[in-house]
Protein backbone atom coordinates (compact mmCIF):
# COMPACT_ATOMS: atom_id res chain seq x y z
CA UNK A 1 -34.00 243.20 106.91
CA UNK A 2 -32.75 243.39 103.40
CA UNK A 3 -30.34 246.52 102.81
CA UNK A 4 -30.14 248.25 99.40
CA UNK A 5 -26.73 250.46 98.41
CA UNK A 6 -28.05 252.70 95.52
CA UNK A 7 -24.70 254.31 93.86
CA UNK A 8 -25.68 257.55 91.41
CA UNK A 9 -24.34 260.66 91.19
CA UNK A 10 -27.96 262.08 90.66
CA UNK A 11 -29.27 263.38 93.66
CA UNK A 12 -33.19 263.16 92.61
CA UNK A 13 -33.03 259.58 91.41
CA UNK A 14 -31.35 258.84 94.82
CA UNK A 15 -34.27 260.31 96.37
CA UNK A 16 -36.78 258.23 94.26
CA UNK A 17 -35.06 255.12 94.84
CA UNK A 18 -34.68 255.89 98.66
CA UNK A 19 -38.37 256.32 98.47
CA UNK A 20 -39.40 253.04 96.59
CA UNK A 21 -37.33 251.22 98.70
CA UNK A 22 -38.50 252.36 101.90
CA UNK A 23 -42.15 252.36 100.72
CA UNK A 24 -41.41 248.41 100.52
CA UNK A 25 -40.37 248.06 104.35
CA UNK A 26 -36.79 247.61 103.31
CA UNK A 27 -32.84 250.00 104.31
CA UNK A 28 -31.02 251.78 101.76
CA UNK A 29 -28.08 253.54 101.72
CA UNK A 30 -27.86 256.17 99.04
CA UNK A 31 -24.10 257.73 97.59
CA UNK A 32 -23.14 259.26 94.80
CA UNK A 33 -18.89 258.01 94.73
CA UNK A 34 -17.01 254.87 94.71
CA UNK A 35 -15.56 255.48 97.68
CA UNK A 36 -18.14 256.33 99.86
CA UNK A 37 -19.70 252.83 98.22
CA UNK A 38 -17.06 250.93 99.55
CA UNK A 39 -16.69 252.66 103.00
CA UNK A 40 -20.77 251.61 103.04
CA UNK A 41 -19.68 247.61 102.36
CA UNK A 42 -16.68 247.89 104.66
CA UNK A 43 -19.06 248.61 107.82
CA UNK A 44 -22.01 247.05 107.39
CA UNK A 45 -23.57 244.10 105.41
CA UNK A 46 -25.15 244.75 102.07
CA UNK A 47 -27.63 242.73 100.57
CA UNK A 48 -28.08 244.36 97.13
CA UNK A 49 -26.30 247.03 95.50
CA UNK A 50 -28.27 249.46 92.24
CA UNK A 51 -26.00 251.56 90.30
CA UNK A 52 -26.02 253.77 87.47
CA UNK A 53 -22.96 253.33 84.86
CA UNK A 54 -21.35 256.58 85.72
CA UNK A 55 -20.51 257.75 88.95
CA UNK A 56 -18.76 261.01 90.29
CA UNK A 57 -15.44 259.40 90.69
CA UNK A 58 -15.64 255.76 88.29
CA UNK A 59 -17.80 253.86 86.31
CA UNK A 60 -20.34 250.73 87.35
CA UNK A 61 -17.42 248.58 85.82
CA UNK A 62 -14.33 249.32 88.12
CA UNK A 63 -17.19 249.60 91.13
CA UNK A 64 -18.06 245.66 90.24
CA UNK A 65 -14.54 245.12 90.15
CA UNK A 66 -13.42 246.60 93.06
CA UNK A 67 -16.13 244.84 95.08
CA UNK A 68 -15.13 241.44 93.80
CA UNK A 69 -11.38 241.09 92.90
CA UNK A 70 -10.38 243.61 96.24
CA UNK A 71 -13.08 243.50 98.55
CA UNK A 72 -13.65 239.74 98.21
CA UNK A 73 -17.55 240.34 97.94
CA UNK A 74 -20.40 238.82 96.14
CA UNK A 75 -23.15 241.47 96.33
CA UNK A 76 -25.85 240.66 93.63
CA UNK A 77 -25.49 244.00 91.47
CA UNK A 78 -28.11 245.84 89.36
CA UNK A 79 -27.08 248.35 86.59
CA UNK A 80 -30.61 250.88 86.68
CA UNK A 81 -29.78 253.51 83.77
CA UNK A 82 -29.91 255.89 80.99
CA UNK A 83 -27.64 254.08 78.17
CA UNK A 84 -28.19 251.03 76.04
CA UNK A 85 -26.48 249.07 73.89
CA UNK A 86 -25.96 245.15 73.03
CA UNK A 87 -22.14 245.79 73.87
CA UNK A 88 -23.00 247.39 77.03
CA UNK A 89 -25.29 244.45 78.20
CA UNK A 90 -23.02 241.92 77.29
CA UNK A 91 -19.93 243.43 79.17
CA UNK A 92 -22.15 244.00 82.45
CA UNK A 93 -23.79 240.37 82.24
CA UNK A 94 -20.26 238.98 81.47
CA UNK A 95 -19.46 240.90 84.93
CA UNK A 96 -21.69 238.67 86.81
CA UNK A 97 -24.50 241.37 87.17
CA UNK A 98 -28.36 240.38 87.64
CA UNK A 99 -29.89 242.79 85.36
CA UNK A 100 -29.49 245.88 83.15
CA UNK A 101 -32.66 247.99 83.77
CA UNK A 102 -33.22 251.49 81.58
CA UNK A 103 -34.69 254.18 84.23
CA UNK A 104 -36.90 254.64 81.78
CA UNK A 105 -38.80 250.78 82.30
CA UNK A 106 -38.07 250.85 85.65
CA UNK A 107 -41.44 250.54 87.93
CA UNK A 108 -42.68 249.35 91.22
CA UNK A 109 -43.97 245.90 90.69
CA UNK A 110 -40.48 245.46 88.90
CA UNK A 111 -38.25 246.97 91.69
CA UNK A 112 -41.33 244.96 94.20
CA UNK A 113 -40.32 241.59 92.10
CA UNK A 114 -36.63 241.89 93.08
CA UNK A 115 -37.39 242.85 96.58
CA UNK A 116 -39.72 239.77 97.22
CA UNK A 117 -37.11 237.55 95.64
CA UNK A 118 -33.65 238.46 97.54
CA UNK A 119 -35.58 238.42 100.34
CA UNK A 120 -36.36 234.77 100.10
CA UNK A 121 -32.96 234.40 99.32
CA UNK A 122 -31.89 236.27 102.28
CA UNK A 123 -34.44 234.05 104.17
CA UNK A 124 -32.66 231.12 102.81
CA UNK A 125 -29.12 232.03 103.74
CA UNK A 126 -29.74 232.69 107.75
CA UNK A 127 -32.02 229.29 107.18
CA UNK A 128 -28.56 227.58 106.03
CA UNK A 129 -26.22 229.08 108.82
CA UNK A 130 -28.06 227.57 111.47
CA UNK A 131 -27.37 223.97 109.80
CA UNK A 132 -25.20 221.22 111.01
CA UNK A 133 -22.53 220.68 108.19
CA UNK A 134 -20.28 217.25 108.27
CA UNK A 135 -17.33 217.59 105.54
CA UNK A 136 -15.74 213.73 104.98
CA UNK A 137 -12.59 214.19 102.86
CA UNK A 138 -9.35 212.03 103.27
CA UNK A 139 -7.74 215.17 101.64
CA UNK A 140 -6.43 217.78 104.28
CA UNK A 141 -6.37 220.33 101.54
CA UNK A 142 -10.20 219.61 100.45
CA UNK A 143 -10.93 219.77 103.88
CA UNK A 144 -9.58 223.03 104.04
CA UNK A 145 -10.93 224.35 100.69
CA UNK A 146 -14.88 223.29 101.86
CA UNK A 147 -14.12 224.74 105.32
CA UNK A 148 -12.70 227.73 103.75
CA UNK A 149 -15.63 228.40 101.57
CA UNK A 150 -18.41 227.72 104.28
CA UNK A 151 -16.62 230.12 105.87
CA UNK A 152 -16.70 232.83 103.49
CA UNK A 153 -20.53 231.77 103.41
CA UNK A 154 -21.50 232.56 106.84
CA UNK A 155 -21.66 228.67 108.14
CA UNK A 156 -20.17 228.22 111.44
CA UNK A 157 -21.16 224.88 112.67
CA UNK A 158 -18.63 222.62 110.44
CA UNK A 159 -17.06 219.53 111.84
CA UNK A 160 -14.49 218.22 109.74
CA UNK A 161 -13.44 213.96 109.57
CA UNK A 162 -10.93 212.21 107.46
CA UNK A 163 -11.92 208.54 107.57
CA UNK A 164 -15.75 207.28 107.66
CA UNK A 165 -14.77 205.58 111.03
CA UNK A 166 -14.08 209.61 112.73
CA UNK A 167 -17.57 210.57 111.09
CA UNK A 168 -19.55 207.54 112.22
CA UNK A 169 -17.94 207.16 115.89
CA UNK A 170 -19.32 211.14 116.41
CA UNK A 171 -22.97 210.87 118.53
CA UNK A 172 -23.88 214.20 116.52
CA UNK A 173 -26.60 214.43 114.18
CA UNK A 174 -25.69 217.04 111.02
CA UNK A 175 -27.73 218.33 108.79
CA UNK A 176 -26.24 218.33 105.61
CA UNK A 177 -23.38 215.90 104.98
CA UNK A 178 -20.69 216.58 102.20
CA UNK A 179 -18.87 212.96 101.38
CA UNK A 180 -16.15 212.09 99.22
CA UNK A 181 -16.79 208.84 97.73
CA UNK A 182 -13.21 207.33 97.52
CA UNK A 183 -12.22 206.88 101.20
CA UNK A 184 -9.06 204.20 102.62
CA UNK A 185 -11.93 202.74 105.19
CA UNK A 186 -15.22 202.24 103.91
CA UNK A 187 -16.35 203.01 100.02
CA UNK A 188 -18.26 205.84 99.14
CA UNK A 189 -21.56 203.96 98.24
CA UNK A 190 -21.27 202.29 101.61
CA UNK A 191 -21.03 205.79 103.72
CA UNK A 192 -23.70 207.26 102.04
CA UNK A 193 -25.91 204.29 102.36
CA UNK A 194 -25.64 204.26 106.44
CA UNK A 195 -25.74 207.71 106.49
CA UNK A 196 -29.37 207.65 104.70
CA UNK A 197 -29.87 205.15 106.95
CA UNK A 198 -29.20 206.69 110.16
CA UNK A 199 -30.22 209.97 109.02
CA UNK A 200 -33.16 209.79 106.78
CA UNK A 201 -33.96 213.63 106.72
CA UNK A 202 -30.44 214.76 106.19
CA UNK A 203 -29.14 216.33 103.02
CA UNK A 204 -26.09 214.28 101.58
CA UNK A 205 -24.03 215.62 98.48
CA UNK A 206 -21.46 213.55 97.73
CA UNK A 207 -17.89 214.30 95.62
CA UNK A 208 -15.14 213.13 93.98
CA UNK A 209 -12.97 213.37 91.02
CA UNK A 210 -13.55 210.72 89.32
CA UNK A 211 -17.11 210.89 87.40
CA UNK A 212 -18.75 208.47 84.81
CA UNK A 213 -22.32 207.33 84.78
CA UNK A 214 -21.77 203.92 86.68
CA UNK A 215 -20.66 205.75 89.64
CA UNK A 216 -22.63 208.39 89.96
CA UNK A 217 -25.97 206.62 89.66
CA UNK A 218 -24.40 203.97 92.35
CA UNK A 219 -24.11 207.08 95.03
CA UNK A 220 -27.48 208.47 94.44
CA UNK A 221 -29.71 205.33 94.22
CA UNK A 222 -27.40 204.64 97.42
CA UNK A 223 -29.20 208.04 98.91
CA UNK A 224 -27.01 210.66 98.00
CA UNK A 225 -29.20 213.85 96.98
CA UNK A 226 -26.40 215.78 94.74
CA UNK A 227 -23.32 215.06 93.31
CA UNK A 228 -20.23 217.45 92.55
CA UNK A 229 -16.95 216.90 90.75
CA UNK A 230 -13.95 217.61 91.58
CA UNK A 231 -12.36 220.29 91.65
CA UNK A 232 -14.91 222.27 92.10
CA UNK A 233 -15.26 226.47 92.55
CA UNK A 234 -17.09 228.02 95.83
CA UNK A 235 -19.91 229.10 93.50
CA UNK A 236 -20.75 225.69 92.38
CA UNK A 237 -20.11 223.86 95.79
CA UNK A 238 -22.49 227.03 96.91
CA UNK A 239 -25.04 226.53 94.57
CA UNK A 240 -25.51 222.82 95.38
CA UNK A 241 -25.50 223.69 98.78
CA UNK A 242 -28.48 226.35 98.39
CA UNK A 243 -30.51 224.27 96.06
CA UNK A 244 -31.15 221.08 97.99
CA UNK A 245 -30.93 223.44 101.60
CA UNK A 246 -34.18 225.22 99.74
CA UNK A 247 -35.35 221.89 99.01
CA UNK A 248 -35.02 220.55 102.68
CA UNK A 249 -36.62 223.81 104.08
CA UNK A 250 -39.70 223.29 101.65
CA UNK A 251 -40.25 219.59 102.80
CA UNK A 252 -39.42 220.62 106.91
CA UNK A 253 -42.22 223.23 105.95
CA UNK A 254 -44.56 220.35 103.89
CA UNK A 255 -44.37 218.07 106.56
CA UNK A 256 -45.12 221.02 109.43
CA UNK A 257 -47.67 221.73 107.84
CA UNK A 258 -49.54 218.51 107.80
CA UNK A 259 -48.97 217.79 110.87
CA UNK A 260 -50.18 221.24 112.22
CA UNK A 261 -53.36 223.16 112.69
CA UNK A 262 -53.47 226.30 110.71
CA UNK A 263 -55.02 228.64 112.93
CA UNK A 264 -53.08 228.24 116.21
CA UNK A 265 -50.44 226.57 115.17
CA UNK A 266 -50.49 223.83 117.47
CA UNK A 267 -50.58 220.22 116.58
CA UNK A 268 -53.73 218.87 114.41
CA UNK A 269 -56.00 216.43 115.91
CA UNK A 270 -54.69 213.26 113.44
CA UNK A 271 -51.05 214.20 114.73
CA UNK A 272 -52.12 214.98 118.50
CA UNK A 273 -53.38 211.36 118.76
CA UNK A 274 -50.94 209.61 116.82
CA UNK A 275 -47.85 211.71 119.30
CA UNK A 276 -50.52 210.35 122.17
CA UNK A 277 -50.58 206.45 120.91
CA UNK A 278 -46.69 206.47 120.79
CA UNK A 279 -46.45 208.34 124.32
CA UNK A 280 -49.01 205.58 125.37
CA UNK A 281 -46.72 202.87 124.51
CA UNK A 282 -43.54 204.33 125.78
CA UNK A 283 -45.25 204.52 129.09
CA UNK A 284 -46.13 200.59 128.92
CA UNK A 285 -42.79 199.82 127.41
CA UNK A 286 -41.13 202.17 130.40
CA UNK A 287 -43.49 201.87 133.14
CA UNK A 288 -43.34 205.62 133.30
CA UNK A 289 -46.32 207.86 134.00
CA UNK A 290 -48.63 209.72 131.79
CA UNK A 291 -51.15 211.79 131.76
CA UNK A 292 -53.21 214.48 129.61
CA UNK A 293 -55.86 217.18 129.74
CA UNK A 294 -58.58 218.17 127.37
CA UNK A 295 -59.73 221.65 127.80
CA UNK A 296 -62.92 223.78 125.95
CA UNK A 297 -63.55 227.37 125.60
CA UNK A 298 -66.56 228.12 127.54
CA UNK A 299 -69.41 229.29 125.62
CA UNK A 300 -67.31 229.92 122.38
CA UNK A 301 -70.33 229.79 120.28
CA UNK A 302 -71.67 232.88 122.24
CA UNK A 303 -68.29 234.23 121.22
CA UNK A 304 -68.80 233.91 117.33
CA UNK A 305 -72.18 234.62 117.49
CA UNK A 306 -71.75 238.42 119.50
CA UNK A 307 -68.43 239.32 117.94
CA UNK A 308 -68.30 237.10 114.28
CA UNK A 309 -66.18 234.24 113.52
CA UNK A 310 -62.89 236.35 113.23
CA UNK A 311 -63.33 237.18 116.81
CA UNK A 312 -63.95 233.72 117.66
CA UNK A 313 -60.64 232.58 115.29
CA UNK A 314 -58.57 235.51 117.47
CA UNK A 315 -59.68 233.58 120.99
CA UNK A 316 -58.51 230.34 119.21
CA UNK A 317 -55.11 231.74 118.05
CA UNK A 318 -54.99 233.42 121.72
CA UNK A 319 -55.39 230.26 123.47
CA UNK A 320 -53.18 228.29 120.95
CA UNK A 321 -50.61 230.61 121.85
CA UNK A 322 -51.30 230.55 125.87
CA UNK A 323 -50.74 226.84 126.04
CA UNK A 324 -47.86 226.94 123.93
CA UNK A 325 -46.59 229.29 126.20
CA UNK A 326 -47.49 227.63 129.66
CA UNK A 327 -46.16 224.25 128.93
CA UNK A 328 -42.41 221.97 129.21
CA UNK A 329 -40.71 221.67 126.05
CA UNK A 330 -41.60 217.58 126.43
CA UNK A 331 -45.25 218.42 126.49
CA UNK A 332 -47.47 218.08 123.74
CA UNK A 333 -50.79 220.21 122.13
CA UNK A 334 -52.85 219.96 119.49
CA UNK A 335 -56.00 221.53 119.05
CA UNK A 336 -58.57 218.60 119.66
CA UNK A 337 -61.46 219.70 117.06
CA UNK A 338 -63.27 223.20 117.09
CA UNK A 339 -63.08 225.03 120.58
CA UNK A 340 -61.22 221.72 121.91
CA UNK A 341 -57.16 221.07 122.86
CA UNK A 342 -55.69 218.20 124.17
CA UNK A 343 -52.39 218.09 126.04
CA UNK A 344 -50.05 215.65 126.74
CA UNK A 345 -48.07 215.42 129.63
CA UNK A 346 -45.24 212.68 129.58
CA UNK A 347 -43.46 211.45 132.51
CA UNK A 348 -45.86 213.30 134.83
CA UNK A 349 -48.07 212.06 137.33
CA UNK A 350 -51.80 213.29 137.61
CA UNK A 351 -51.28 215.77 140.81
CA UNK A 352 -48.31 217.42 138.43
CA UNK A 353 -50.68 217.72 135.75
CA UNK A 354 -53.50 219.32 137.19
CA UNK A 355 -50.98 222.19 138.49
CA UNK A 356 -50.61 222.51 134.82
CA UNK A 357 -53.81 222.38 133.75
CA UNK A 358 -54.96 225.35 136.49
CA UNK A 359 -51.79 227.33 135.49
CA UNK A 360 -53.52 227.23 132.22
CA UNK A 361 -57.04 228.14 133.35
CA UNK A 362 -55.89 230.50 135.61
CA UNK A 363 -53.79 232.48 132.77
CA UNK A 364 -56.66 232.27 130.17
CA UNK A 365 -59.23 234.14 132.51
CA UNK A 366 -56.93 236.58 133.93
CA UNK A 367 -57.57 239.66 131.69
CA UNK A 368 -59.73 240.42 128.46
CA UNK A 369 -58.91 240.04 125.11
CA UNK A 370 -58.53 243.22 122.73
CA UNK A 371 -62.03 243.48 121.28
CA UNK A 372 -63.72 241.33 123.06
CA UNK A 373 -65.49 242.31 126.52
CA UNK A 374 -66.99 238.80 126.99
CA UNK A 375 -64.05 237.49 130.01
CA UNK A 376 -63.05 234.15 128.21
CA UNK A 377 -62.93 231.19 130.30
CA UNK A 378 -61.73 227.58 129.70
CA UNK A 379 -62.96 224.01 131.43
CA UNK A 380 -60.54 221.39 131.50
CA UNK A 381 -60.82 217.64 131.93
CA UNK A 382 -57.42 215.99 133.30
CA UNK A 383 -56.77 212.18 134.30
CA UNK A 384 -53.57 209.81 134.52
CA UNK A 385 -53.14 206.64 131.89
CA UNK A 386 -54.12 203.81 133.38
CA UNK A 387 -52.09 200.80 131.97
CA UNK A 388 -53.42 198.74 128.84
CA UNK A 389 -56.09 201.40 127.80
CA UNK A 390 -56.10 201.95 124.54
CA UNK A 391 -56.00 206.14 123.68
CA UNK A 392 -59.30 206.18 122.59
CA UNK A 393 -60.45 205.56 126.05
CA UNK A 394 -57.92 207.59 127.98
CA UNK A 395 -58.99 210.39 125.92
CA UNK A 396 -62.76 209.51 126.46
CA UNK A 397 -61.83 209.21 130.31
CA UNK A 398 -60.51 213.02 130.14
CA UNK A 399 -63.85 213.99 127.81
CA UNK A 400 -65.94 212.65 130.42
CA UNK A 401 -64.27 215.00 133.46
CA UNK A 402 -64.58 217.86 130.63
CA UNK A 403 -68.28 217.16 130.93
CA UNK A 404 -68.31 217.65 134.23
CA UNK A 405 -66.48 220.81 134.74
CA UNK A 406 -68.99 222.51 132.33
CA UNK A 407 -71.43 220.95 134.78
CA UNK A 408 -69.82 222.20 137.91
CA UNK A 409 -70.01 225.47 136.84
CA UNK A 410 -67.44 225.83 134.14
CA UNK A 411 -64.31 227.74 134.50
CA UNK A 412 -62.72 225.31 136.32
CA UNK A 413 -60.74 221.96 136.36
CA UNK A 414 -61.79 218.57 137.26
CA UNK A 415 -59.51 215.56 137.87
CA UNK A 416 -59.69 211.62 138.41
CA UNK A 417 -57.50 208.65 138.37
């Protein structure tokens, strides 16, 4: 959650911020000193700090510096008050601050604007701690300096090599890869190139001193993403970092998104059968078994029809979520079309997966769902890949033992070789 420290020595505008900020879901802390300011970063982290221009014991001015040439901190700083003036602006903007904001302009959907925004930047900095980070640097001292600032950043998982041959011998996979591009073993073009290679999804920036047009369009059209120069400061190795990690996270999102269904977040039916063709012909390839159950909500169009269509998109979410739940990491589900889901079972023979298909039946009609009397009920279909069908029939196969559970009665599970 994001945490605001409001420093003002008025006690009413610290209650009016307080209230804003709460009102938007977020934590404040409110003072009215320096000190107590910095006894608030010292304990806990702050994401944002507001303060007026004078305070009980200093000014906004030694407060900036005091956070940043003593503490060591980069808070993102707003000045919110009563005074104005050009020379005023300039000296806080030369400070590093985001914005200079009269009390007099300052609203909601303003205060609501900043909010929304360090929170996606707050979103974006857990998103790049929990990357893999690769530093290749034939320099100790770089090595060291990159570390160092990663640190300082929050990122943890860091491995650190000297010569390509270190980097490349390593079975990990990383996430973002930082390269110098004049290495004794292998040239910089060369790494990057069987890095892209390997790793297609990766983010690669690559660095070195030397800089000139010729080069640096060699080591992107090699597959490089950014490029930095040497030296460099932690803000701009940080900013390239943060602008292609926000990059990477949109196309991870892009791509989960096509691939999944919107409303129960399980796989969509192009994906489900493509992830079934491939499992298909590791099986043949393997000799391994397979096998997969389609399942229906019973009577769903009773559902929509007694309760409306967002009752009937709460059962689908609910079941979505059920399945998710019930099955092995190295299992598959998609939702099939409409009321339908699909699951794929790898390595699992069909007595396996008809334990797993009942655990699932079993669980969907063991209580009501909130605002819905109607007891909802599931049929499933489940049968074993028989070698050289194609998917179309497999899936067909299961369809057809679907067909007869609603027969039999629904509510229950049918099964054949």
């Amino acid at each position: 959650m994001l945490h605001v420290l409001h420093v003002d020595r008025s006690e009413l505008f610290r209650k009016i911020m307080r209230e804003l900020v709460v009102r938007y879901g977020y934590s404040i802390t409110s003072v009215a000193t320096q000190a107590e300011a910095f006894s608030i970063v010292a304990e806990r982290p702050v994401d944002l700090v507001i303060t007026a221009l004078e305070l009980d014991d200093g000014t906004a001015e030694s407060l900036i510096r005091t956070l940043t040439k003593d503490l060591h901190k980069d808070i993102p700083t707003i000045i919110v008050t009563s005074s104005d003036s050009l020379e005023l602006r300039e000296k806080f903007f030369s400070l590093g601050v985001m914005d200079y904001i009269l009390k007099s302009e300052l609203d909601e959907e303003k205060l609501r604007r900043y909010f929304e925004a360090f929170s996606a930047e707050d979103e974006l900095s857990r998103y790049i701690r929990k990357l893999r980070f690769a530093v290749l640097d034939d320099s100790q001292l770089i090595l060291k300096i990159v570390s160092h600032i990663l640190s300082m950043n929050g990122i943890g998982n860091v491995k650190l090599f000297t010569t390509a041959g270190e980097l490349f011998a390593t079975q990990e996979l990383f996430d973002v890869y930082i390269l110098d591009i004049v290495l004794p073993d292998m040239s910089g073009e060369q790494v990057v190139h069987r890095v892209r290679t390997y790793h297609k999804d990766s983010i690669i920036i690559s660095m070195s001193r030397f800089s000139g047009e010729k080069s640096l369009t060699t080591i992107l059209m090699a597959g490089a993403d950014d490029y930095i120069h040497k030296p460099f400061d932690a803000a701009e190795l940080m900013s390239r970092v943060r602008i292609n990690a926000r990059a990477f996270q949109m196309r991870k999102r892009l791509e989960y998104l096509a691939v999944t269904d919107g409303l129960t977040g399980l796989f969509n039916h192009r994906h489900s059968f493509e992830r079934l063709e491939k499992e298909i012909h590791r099986s043949k390839r393997y000799g391994h078994p397979l096998s997969v159950f389609l399942m229906d909500i019973d009577d769903f169009k009773r559902v929509n029809d007694e309760y409306g269509h967002r009752a009937g998109d709460r059962v689908l979410q609910a079941m979505g979520h059920k399945i998710q739940s019930l099955i092995r990491a190295s299992d598959i589900a998609g939702r099939y079309g409409g009321e339908e889901f699909l699951v794929i079972l790898p390595e699992t023979v069909l007595e396996n997966a008809v334990k797993a298909a009942e655990k699932i039946r079993a669980a969907v009609s063991a209580k009501h769902l909130d605002g819905i009397p109607k007891l909802i009920t599931t049929s499933i279909g489940v049968t074993q890949y028989k070698v050289g069908e194609s998917a179309e029939t497999l899936v067909n196969r299961a369809d057809a033992l679907l067909y007869r559970a609603k027969m039999n009665g629904k509510n229950r599970v049918e099964f054949s070789t």
